[in-house]
C-alpha atoms as a PDB file:
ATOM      1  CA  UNK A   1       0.000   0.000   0.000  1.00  0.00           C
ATOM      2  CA  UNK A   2       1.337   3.443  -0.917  1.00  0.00           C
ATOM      3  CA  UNK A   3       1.752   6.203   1.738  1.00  0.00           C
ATOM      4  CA  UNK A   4      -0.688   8.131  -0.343  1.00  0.00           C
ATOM      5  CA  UNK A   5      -3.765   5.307   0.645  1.00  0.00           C
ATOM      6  CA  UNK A   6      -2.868   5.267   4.097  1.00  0.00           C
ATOM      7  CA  UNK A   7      -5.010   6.939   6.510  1.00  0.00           C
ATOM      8  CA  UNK A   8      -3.207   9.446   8.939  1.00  0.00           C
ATOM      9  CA  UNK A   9      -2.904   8.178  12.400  1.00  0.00           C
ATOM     10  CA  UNK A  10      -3.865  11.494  14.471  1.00  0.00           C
ATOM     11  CA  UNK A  11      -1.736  12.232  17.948  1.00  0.00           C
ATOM     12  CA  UNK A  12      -2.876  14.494  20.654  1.00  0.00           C
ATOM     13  CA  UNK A  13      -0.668  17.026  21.560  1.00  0.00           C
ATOM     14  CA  UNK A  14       0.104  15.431  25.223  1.00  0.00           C
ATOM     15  CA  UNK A  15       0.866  12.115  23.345  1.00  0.00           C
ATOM     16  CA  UNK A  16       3.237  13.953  20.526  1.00  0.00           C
ATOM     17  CA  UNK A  17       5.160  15.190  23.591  1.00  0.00           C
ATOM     18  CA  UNK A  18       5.904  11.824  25.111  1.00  0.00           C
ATOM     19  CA  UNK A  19       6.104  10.103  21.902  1.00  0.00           C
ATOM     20  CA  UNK A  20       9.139  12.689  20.815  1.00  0.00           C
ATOM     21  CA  UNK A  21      10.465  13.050  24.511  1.00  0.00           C
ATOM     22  CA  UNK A  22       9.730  16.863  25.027  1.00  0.00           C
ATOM     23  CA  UNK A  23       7.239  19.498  27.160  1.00  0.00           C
ATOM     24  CA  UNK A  24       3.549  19.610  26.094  1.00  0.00           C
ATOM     25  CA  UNK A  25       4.597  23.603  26.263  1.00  0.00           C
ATOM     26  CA  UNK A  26       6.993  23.244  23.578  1.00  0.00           C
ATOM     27  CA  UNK A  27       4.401  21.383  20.790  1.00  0.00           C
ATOM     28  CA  UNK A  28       2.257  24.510  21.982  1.00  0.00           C
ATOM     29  CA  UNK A  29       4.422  27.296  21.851  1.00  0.00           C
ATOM     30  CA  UNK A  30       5.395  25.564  18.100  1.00  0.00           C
ATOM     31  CA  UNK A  31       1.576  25.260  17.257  1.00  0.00           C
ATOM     32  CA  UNK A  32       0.487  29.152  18.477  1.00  0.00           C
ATOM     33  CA  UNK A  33       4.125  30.207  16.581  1.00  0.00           C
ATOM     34  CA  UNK A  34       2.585  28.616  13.348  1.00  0.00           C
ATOM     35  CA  UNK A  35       5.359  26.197  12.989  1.00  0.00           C
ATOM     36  CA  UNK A  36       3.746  23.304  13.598  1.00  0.00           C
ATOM     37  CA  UNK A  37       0.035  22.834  12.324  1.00  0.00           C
ATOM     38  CA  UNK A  38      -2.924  22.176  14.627  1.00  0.00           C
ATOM     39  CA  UNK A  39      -5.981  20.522  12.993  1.00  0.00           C
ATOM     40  CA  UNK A  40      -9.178  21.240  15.051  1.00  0.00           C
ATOM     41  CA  UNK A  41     -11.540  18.899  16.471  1.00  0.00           C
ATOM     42  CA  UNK A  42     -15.227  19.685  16.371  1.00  0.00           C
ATOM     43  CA  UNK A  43     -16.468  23.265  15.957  1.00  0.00           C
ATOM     44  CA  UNK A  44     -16.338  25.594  19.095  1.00  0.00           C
ATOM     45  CA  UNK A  45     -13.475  23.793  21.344  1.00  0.00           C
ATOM     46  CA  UNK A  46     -10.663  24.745  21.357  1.00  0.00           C
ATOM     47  CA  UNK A  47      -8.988  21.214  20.859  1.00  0.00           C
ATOM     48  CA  UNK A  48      -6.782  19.876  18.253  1.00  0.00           C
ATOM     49  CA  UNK A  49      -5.043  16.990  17.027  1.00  0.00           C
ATOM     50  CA  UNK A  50      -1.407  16.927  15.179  1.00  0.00           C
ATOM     51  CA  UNK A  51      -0.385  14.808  12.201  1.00  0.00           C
ATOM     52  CA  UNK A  52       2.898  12.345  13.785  1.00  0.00           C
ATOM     53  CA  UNK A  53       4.517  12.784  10.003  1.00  0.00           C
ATOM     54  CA  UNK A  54       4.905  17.100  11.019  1.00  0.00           C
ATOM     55  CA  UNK A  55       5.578  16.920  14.407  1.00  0.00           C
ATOM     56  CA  UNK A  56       8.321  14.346  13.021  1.00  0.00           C
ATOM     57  CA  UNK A  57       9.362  16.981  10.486  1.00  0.00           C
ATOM     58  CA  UNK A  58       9.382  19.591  13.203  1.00  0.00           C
ATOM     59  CA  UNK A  59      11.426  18.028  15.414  1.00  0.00           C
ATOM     60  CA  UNK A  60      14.201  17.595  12.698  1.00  0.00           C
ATOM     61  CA  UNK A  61      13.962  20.855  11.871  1.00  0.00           C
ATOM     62  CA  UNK A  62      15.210  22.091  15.190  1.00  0.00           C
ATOM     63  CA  UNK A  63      18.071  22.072  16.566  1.00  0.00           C
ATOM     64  CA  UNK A  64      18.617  20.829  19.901  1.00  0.00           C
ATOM     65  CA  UNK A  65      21.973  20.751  21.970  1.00  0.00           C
ATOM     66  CA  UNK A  66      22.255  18.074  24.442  1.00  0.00           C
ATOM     67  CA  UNK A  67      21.451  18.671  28.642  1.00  0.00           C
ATOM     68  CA  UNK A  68      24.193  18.945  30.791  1.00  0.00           C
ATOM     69  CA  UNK A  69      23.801  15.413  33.103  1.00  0.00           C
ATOM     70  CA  UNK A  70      23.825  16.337  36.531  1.00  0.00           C
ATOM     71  CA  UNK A  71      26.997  14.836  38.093  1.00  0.00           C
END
């Protein structure tokens, strides 16, 4: 089956975050910022769902340096 057939497999923001290891602040801040995009669910709430492919996409985009371990 092509990746054109396949149906997307939404994420919720919280489960992005684990998923890719980071703050549910930072897939917010990157939604509200327009750099990631947010599709809404229903009409009138204010929730939304993300497509794993962008936030995948997003998060190589970035760059991240490494934390300092606490020694």
């Amino acid at each position: 089956m092509s990746e054109l057939n396949e149906p997307i497999r939404w994420e919720r923001p919280r489960d992005a975050a684990k998923r890719c290891q980071i703050s549910i602040d930072l897939i917010r801040q990157a939604v509200k910022a327009g750099d990631l995009q947010a599709y809404p669910v229903g009409r009138g709430t204010r929730e939304y769902r993300l497509d794993p492919a962008e936030v995948d996409a997003w998060m190589k985009s970035r760059a991240w340096e490494p934390r300092a371990v606490a020694q």
